[in-house]
C-alpha atoms as a PDB file:
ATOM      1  CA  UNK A   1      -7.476 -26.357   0.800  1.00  0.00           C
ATOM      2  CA  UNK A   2      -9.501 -23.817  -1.587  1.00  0.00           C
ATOM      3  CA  UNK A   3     -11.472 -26.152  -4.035  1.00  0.00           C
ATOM      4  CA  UNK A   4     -10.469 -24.611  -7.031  1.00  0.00           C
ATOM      5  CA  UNK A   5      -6.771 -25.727  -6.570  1.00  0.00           C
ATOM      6  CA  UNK A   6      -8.392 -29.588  -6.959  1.00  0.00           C
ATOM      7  CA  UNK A   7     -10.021 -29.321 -10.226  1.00  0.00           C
ATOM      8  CA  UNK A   8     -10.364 -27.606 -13.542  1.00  0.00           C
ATOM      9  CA  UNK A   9     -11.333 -23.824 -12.736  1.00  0.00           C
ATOM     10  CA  UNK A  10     -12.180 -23.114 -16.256  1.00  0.00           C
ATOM     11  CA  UNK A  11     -15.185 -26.066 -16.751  1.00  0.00           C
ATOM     12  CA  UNK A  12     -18.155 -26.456 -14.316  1.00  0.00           C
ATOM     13  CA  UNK A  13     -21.348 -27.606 -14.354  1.00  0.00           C
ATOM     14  CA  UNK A  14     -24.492 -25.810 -14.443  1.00  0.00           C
ATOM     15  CA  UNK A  15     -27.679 -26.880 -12.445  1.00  0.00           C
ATOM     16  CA  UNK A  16     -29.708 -24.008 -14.033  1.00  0.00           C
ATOM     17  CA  UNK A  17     -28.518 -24.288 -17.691  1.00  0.00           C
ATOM     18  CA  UNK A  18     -27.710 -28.368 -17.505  1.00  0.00           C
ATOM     19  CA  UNK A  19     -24.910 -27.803 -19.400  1.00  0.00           C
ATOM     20  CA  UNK A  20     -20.812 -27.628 -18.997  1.00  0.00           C
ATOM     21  CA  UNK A  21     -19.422 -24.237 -19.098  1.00  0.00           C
ATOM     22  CA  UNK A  22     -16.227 -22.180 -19.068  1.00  0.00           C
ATOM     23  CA  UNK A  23     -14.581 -19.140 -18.387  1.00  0.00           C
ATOM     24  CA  UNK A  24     -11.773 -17.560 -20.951  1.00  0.00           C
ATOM     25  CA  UNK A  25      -8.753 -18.073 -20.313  1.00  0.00           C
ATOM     26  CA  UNK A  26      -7.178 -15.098 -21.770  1.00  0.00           C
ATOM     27  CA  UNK A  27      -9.146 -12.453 -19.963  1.00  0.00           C
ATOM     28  CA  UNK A  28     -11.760 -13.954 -17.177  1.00  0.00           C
ATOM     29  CA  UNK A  29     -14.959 -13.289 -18.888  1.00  0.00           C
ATOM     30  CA  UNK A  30     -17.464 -14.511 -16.945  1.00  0.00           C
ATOM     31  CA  UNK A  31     -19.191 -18.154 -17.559  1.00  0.00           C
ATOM     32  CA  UNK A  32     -20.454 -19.160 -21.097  1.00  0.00           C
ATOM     33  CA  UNK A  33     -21.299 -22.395 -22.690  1.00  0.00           C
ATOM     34  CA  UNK A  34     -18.259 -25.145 -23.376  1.00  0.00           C
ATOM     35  CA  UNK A  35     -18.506 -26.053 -26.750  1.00  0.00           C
ATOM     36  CA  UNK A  36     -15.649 -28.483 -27.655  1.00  0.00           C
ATOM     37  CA  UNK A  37     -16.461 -28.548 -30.966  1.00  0.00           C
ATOM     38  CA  UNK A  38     -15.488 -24.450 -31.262  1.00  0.00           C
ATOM     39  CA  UNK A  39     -12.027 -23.684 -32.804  1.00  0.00           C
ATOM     40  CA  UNK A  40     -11.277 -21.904 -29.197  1.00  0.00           C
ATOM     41  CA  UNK A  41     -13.434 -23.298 -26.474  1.00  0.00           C
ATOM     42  CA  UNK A  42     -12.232 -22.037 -23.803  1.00  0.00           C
ATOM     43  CA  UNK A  43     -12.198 -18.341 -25.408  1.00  0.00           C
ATOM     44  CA  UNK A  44     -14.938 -15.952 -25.404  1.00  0.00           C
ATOM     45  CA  UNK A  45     -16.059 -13.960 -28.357  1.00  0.00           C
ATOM     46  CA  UNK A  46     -13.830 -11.248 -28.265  1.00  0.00           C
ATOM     47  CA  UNK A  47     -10.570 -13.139 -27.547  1.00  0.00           C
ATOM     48  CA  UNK A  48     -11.545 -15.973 -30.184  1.00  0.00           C
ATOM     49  CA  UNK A  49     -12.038 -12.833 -32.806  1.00  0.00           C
ATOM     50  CA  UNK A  50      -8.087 -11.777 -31.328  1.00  0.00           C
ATOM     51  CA  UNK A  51      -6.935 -15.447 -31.993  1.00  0.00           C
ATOM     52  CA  UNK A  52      -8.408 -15.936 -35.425  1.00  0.00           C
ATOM     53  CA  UNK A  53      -7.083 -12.232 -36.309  1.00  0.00           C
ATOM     54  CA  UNK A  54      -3.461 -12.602 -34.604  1.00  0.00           C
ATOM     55  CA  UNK A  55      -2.610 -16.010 -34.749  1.00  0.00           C
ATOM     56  CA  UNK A  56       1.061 -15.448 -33.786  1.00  0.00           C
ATOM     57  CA  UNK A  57       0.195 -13.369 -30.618  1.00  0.00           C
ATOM     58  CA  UNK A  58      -1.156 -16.691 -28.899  1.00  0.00           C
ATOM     59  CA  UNK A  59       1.905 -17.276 -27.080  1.00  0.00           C
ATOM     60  CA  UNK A  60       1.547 -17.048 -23.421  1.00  0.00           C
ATOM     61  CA  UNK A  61      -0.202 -20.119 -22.167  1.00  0.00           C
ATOM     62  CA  UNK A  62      -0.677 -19.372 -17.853  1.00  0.00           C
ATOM     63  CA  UNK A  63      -2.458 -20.523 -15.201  1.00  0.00           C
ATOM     64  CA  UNK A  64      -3.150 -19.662 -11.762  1.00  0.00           C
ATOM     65  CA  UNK A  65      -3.926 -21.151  -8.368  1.00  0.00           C
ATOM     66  CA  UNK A  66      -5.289 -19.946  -5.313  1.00  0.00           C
ATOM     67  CA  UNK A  67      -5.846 -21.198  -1.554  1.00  0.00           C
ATOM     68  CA  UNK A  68      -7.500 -18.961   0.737  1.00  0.00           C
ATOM     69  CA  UNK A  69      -6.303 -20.883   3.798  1.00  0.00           C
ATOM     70  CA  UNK A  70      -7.089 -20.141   7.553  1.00  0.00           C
ATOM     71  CA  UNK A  71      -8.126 -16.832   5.891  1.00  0.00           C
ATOM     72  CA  UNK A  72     -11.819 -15.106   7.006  1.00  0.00           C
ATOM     73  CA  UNK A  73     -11.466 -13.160   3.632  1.00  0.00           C
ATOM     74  CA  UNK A  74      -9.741 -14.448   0.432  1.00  0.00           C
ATOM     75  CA  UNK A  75      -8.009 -10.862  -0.739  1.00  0.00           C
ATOM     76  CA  UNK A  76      -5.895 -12.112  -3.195  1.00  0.00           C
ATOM     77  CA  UNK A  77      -6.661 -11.883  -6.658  1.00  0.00           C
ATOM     78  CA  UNK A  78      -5.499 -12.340 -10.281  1.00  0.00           C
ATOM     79  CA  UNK A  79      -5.672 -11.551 -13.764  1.00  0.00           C
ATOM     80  CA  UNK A  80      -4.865 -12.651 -17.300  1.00  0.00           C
ATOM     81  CA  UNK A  81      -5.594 -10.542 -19.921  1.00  0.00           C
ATOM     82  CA  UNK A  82      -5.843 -10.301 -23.372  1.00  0.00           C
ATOM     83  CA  UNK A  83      -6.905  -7.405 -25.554  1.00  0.00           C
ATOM     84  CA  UNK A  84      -9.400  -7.908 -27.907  1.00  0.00           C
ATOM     85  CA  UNK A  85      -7.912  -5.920 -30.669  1.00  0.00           C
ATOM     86  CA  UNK A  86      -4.551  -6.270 -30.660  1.00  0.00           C
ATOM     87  CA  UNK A  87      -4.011  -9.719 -28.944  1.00  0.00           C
ATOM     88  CA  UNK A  88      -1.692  -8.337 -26.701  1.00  0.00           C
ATOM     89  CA  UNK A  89      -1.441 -10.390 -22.997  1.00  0.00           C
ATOM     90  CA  UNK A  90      -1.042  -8.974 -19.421  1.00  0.00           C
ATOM     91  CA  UNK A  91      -1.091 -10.852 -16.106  1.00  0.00           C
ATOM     92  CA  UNK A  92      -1.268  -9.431 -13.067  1.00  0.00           C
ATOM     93  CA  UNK A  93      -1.415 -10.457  -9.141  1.00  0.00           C
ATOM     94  CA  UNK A  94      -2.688  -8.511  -6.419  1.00  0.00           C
ATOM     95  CA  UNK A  95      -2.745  -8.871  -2.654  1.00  0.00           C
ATOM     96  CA  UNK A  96      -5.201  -7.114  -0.602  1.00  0.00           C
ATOM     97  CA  UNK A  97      -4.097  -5.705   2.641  1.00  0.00           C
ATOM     98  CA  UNK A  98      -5.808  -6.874   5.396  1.00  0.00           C
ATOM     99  CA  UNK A  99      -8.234  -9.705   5.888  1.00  0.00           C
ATOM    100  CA  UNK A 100     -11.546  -8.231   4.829  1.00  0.00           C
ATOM    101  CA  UNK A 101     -13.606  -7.610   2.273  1.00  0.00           C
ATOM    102  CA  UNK A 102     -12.659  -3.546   1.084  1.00  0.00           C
ATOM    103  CA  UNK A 103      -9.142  -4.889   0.385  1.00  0.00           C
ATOM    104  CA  UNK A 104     -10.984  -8.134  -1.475  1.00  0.00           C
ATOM    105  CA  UNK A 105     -12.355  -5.685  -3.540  1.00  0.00           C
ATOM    106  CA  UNK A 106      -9.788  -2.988  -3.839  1.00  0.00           C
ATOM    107  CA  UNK A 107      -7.274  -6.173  -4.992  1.00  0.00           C
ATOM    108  CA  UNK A 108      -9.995  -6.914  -7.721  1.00  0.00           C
ATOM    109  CA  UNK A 109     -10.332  -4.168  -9.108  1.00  0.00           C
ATOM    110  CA  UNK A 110      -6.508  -3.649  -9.384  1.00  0.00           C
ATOM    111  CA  UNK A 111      -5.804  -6.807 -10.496  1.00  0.00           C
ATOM    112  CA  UNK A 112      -8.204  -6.169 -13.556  1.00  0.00           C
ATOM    113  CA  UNK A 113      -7.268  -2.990 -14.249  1.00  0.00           C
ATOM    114  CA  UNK A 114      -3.517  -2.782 -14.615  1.00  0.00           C
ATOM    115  CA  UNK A 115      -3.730  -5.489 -16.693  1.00  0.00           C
ATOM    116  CA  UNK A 116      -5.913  -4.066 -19.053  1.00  0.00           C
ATOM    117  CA  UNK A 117      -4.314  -0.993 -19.378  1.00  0.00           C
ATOM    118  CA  UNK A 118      -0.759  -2.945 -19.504  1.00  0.00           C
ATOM    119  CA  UNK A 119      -1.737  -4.887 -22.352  1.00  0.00           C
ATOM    120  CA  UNK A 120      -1.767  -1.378 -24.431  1.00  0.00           C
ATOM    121  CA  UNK A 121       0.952   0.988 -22.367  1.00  0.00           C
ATOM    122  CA  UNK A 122       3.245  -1.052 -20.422  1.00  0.00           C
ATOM    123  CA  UNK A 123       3.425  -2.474 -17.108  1.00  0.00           C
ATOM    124  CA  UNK A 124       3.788   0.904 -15.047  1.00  0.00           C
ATOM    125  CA  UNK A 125       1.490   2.172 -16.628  1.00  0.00           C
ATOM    126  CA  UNK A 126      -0.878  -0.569 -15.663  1.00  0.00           C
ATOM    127  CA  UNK A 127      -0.364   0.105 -12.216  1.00  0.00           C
ATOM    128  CA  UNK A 128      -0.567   3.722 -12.935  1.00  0.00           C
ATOM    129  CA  UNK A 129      -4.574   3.173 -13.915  1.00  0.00           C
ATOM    130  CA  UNK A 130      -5.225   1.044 -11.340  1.00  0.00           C
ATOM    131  CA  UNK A 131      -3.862   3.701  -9.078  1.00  0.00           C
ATOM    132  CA  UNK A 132      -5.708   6.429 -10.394  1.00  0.00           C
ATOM    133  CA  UNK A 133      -9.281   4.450  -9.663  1.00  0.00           C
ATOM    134  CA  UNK A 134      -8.163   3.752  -6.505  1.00  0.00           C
ATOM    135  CA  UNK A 135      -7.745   7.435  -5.661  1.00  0.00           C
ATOM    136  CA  UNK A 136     -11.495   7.951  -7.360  1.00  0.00           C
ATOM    137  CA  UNK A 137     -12.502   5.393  -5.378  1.00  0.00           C
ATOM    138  CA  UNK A 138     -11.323   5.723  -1.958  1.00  0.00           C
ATOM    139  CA  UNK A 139     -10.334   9.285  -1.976  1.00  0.00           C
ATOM    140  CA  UNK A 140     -13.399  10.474   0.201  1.00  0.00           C
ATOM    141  CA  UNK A 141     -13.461   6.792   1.870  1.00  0.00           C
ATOM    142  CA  UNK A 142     -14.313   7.683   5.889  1.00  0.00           C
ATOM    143  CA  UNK A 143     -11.010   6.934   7.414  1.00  0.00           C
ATOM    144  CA  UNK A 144     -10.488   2.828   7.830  1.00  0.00           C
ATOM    145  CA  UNK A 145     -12.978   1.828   5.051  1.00  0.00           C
ATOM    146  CA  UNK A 146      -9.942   2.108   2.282  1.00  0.00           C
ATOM    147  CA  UNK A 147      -9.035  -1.316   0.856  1.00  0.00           C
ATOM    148  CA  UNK A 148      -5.436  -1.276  -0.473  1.00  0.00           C
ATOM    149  CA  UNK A 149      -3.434  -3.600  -1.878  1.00  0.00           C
ATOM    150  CA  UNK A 150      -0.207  -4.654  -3.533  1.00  0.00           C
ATOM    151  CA  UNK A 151       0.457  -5.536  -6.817  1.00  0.00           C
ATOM    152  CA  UNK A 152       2.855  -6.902  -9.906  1.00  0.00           C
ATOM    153  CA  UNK A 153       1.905  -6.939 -13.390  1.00  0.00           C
ATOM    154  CA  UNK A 154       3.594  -8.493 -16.270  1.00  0.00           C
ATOM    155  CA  UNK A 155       3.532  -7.679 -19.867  1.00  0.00           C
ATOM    156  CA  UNK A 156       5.186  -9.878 -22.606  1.00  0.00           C
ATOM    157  CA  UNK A 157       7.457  -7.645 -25.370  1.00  0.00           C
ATOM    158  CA  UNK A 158       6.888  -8.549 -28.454  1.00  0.00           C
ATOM    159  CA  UNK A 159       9.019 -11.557 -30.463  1.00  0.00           C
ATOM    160  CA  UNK A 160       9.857  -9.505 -33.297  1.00  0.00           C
ATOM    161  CA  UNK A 161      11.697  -7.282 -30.981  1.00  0.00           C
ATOM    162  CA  UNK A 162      13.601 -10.073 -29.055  1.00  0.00           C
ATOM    163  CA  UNK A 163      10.706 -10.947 -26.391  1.00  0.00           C
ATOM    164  CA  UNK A 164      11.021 -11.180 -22.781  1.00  0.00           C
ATOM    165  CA  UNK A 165       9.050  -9.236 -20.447  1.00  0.00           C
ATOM    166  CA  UNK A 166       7.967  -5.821 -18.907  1.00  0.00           C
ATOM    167  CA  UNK A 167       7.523  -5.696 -15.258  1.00  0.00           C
ATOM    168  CA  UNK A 168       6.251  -3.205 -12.620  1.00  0.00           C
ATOM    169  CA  UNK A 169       5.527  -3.895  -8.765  1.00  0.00           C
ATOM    170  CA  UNK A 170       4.346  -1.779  -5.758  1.00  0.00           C
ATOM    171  CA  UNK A 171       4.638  -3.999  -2.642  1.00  0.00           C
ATOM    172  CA  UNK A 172       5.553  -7.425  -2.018  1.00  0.00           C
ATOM    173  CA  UNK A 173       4.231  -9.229  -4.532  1.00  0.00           C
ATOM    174  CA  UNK A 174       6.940 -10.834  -6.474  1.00  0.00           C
ATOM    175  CA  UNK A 175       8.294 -11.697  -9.839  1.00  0.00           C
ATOM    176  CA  UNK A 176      10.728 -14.463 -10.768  1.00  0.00           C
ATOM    177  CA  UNK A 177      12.078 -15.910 -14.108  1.00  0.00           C
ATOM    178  CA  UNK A 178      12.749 -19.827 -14.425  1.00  0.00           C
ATOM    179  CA  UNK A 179      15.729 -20.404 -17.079  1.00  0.00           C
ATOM    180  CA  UNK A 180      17.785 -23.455 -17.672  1.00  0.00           C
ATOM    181  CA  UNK A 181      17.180 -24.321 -14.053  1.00  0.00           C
ATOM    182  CA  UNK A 182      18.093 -21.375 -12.644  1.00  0.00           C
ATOM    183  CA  UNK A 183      15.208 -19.419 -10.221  1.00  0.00           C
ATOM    184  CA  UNK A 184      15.652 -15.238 -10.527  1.00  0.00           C
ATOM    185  CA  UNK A 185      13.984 -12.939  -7.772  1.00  0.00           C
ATOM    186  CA  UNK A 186      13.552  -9.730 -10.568  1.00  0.00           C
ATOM    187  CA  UNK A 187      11.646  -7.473  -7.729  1.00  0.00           C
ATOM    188  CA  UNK A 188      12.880  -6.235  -4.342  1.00  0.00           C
ATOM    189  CA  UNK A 189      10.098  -5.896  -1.808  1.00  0.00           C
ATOM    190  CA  UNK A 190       9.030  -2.762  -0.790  1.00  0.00           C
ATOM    191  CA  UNK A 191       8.990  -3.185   2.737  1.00  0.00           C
ATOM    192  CA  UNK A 192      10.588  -1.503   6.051  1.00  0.00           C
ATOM    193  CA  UNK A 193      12.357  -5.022   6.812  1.00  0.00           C
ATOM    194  CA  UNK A 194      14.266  -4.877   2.923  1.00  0.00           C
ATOM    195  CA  UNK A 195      14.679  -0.985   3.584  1.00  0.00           C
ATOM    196  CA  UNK A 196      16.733  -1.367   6.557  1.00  0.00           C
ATOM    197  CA  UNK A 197      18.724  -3.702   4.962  1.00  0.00           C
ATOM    198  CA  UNK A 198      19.368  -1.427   1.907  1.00  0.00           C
ATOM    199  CA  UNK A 199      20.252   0.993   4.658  1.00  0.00           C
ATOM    200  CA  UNK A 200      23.002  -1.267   6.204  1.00  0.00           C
ATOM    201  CA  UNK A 201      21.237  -2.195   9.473  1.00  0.00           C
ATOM    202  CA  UNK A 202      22.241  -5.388  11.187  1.00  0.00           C
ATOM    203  CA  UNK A 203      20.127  -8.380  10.588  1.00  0.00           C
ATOM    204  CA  UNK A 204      19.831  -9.119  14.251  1.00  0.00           C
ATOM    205  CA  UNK A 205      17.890  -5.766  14.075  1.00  0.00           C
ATOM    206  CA  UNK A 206      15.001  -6.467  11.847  1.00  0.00           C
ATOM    207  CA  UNK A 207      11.989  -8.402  13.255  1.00  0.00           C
ATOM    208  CA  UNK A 208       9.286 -10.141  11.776  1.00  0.00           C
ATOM    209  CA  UNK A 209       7.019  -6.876  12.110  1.00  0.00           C
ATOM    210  CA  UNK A 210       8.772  -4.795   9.370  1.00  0.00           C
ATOM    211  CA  UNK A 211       8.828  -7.591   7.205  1.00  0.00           C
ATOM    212  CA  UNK A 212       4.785  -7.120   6.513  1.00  0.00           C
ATOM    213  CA  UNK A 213       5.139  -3.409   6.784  1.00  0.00           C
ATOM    214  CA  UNK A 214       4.395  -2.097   3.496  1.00  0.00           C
ATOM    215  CA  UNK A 215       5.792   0.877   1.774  1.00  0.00           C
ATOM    216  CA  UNK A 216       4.154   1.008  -1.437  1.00  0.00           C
ATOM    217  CA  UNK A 217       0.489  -0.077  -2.514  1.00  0.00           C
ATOM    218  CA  UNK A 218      -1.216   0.547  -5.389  1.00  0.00           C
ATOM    219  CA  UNK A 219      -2.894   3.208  -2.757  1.00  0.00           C
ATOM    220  CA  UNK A 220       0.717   4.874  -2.382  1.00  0.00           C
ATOM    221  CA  UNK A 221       4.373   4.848  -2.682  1.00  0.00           C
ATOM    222  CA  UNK A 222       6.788   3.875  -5.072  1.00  0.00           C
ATOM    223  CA  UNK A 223       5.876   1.987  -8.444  1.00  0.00           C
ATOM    224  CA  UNK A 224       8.811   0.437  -9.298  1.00  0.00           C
ATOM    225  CA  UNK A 225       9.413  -1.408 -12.886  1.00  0.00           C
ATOM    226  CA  UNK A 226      11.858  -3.490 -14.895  1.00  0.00           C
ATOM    227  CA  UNK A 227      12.418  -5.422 -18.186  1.00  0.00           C
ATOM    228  CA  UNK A 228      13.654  -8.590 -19.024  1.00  0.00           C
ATOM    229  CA  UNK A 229      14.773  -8.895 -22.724  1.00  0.00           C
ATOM    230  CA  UNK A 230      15.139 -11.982 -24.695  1.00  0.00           C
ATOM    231  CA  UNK A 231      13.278 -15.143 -24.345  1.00  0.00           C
ATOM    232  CA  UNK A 232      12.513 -16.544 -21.107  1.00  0.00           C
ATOM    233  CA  UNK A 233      11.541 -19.797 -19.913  1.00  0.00           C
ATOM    234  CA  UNK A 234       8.448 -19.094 -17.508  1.00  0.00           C
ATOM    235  CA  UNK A 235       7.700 -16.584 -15.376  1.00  0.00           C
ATOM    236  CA  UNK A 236       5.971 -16.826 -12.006  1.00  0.00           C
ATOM    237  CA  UNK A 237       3.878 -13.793 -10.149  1.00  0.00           C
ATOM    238  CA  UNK A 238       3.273 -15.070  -6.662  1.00  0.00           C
ATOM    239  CA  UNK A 239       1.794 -13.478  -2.978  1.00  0.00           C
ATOM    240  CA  UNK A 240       3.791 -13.425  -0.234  1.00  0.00           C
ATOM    241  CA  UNK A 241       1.849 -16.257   1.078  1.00  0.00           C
ATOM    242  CA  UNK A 242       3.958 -18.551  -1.073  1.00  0.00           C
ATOM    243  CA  UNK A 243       7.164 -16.835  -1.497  1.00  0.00           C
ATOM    244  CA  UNK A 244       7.562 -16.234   2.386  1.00  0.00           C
ATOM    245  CA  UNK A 245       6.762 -19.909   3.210  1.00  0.00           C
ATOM    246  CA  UNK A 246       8.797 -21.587  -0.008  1.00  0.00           C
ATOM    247  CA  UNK A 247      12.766 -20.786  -0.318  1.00  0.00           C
ATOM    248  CA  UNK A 248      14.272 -20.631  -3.505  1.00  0.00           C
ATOM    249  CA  UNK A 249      15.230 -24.094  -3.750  1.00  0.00           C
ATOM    250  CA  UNK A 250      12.149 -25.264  -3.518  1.00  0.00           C
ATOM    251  CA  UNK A 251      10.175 -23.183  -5.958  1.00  0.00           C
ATOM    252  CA  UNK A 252      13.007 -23.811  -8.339  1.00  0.00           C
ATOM    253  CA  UNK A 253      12.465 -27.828  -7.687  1.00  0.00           C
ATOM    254  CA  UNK A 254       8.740 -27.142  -8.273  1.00  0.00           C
ATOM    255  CA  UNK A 255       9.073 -25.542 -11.185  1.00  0.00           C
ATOM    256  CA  UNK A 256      11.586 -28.041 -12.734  1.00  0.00           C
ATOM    257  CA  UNK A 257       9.687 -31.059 -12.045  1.00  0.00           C
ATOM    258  CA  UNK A 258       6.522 -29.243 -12.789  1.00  0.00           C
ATOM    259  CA  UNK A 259       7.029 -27.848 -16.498  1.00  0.00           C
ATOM    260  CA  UNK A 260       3.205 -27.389 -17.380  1.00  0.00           C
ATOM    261  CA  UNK A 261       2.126 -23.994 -15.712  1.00  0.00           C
ATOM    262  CA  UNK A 262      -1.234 -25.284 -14.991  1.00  0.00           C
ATOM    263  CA  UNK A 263       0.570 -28.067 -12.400  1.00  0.00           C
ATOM    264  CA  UNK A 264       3.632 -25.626 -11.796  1.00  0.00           C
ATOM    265  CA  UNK A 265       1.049 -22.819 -10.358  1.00  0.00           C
ATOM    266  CA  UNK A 266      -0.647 -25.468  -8.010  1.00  0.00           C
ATOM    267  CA  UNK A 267       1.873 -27.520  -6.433  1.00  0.00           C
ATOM    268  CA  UNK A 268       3.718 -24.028  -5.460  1.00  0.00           C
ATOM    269  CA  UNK A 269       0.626 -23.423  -3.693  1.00  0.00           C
ATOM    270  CA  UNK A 270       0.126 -26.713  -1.984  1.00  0.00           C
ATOM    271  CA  UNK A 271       3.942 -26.467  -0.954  1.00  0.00           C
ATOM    272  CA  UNK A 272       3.427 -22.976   0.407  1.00  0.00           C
ATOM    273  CA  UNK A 273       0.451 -24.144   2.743  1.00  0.00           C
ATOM    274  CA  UNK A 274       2.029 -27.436   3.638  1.00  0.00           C
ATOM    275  CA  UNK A 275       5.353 -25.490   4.770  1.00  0.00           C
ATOM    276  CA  UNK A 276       2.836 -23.590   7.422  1.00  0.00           C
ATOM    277  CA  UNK A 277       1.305 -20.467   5.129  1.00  0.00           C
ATOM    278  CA  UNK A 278      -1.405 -19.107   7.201  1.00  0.00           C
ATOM    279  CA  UNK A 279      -1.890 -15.912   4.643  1.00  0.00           C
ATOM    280  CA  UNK A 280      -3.837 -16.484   1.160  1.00  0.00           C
ATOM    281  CA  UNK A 281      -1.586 -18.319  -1.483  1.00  0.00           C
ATOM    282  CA  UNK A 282      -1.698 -17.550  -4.797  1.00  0.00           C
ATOM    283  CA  UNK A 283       1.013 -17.935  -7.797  1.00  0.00           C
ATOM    284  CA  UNK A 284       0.477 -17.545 -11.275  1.00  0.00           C
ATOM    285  CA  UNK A 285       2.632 -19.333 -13.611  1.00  0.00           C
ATOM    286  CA  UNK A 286       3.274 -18.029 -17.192  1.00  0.00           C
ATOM    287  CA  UNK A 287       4.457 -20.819 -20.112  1.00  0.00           C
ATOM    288  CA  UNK A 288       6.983 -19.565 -22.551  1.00  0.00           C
ATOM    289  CA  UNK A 289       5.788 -19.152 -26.483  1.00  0.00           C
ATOM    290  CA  UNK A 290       3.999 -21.633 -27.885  1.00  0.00           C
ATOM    291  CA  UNK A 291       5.660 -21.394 -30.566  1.00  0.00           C
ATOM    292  CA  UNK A 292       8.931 -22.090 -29.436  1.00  0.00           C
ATOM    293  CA  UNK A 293       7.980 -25.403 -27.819  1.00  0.00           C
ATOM    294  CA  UNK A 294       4.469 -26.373 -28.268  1.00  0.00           C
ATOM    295  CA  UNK A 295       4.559 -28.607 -25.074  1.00  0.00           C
ATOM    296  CA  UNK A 296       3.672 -25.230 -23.206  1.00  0.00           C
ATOM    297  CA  UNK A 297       0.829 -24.932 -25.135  1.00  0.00           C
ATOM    298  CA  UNK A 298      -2.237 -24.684 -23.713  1.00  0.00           C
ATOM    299  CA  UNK A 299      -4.060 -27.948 -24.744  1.00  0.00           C
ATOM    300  CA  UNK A 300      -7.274 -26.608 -25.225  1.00  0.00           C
ATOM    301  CA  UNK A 301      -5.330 -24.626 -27.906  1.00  0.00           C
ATOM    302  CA  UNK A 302      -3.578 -27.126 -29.187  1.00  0.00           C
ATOM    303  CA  UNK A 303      -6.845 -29.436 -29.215  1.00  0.00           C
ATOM    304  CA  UNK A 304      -8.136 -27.306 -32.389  1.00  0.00           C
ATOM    305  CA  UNK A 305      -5.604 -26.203 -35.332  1.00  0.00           C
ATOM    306  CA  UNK A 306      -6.301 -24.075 -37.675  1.00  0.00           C
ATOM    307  CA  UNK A 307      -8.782 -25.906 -40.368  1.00  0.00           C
END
C-alpha cells in the first residue's frame, strides 16, 4: 500500500530545514514552511492572496488518494487547482497508459494543465490545452517513446448561477455524483468493449481485451463533455483501477459512511486494492460548498476565521 494513503500528504518533516512543511492544497505548489499560526496554512502565497480576495469562492474542499500497487511505474496522477486571480477551482485525474515512465510524465503534465486552463475556459477546454502540449511534445517523439494518457477534469459553475459542475473526459477515467444516497456514473467510457455495446453486440461477445482498449486519450480521439447544474453533494474523479475493481454499491456505501472527502478518497482506494486491483488506484473526492454545510469544510480552513 502507497505510503501516502496512511498519513497526511500535505505535512512532512524536513531533515534539511528541521522544520514541518506543507504543500497547498488548492493547487500543488511545491513544499513550503507550515505555519499554523497563518490565516491559511496550508495555502501558498498566491492562493492565500485568492482566499483573502474571494472569500466566497472557497467552496470546494477535495482530497485525493493514490496506491501505486503491484505497479513498476505509478502513472496516475492528479490535480487540484485554483487560480490565483480569480479563485476559480479545477480538479483533474489522469491515467497514463502503460506502465512506464513517458506515460508518468505525459499523465503529469495533463493532469496540471487542463486544470489550469479549466479553471478560466471550461472543462473541454482544459483538455483541449493539455492536448495541444501533448502534440508539441510528442509530435516528433521516435515511434514508441509517446506517453499518453486519459483524462477527466472537473470545473465547479459558479453559485450565483445555480452551481453544479462542468465536466469533460477522453478515456476511461470516470466521473460520478453522490446525492441523497444515490451514486451517478455521468461519463461513458471510451473504449472498444462500451462501443460494441452501443453498437448492439451481444455481451457474450466482448472480452476482457476491449475493455482496456482505448479510443480516446488526451493524445487522440474524442473529448467528450457534460454539465451538471444545481448543487451537488460530492463528486468523485476516479482511475479505472478503482472503478473496475469496486461496483456501484460499494462506492456508494463508501461514500455514505465516509462523508469527509479526505477519508471518502482513501477507503475507495483501499477497497479497490483489497477487491484484487493490480493497476494504480487513484480517486479524488470533491466536498460540496462550504458554505452550505461547513462539516465539508476543510479543517485547516475552518481552523482560522476571518479576524
Amino acid at each position: 500500500m502507497n505510503s501516502q494513503i496512511d498519513h497526511d500528504p500535505y505535512i512532512r518533516w524536513s531533515d534539511t530545514w528541521q522544520r514541518n512543511m506543507t504543500r497547498c492544497i488548492a493547487c500543488g505548489f511545491e513544499w513550503f514552511f507550515h505555519i499554523p499560526e497563518r490565516r491559511w496554512p496550508h495555502l501558498c502565497v498566491d492562493c492565500a492572496h485568492a482566499a483573502d480576495r474571494h472569500p466566497e469562492d472557497l467552496l470546494h474542499s477535495a482530497w485525493t488518494a493514490y496506491d501505486q500497487g503491484p505497479r513498476r511505474v505509478h502513472a496516475d496522477s492528479a490535480a487540484a487547482y485554483r487560480h490565483p486571480s480569480t479563485g476559480q477551482q479545477a480538479f483533474c485525474v489522469t491515467d497514463g497508459i502503460g506502465d512506464d515512465y513517458e506515460p508518468a510524465t505525459a499523465a503529469y503534465t495533463a493532469a496540471w494543465s487542463a486544470a489550469a486552463a479549466a479553471a478560466t475556459g471550461g472543462a473541454a477546454a482544459g483538455l483541449h490545452a493539455a492536448r495541444t502540449i501533448w502534440h508539441r511534445h510528442y509530435d516528433h517523439a521516435p515511434v514508441g517513446q509517446e506517453g499518453n494518457a486519459v483524462a477527466v477534469v472537473a470545473a465547479p459553475i459558479d453559485a450565483a448561477i445555480g452551481g453544479g459542475f462542468d465536466i469533460a473526459w477522453c478515456g476511461d477515467a470516470r466521473a460520478y455524483t453522490y446525492e441523497a444516497g444515490a451514486l451517478t456514473q455521468l461519463t461513458i467510457d471510451h473504449t472498444e468493449a462500451q462501443h460494441m455495446r452501443d453498437t448492439g453486440m451481444p455481451a457474450e461477445w466482448i472480452g476482457p481485451r476491449a475493455e482496456n482498449t482505448i479510443r480516446a486519450s488526451i493524445g487522440r480521439g474524442d473529448i467528450a463533455s457534460i454539465r451538471v447544474l444545481g448543487p451537488v453533494g460530492r463528486l468523485l474523479l476516479c482511475s479505472d483501477g478503482v472503478h473496475r475493481h469496486l461496483s456501484p454499491d460499494t462506492m456508494s456505501r463508501v461514500l455514505r459512511v465516509h462523508r469527509d472527502p479526505r477519508h471518502a478518497a482513501t477507503r475507495l482506494v483501499r477497497a479497490a486494492r483489497q477487491a484484487g486491483s493490480t493497476d494504480n488506484a487513484t480517486a479524488l473526492v470533491i466536498g460540496p460548498p462550504a458554505n452550505a454545510n461547513s462539516r465539508y469544510h476543510h479543517p485547516s480552513l475552518a481552523s482560522h476565521p476571518t479576524p
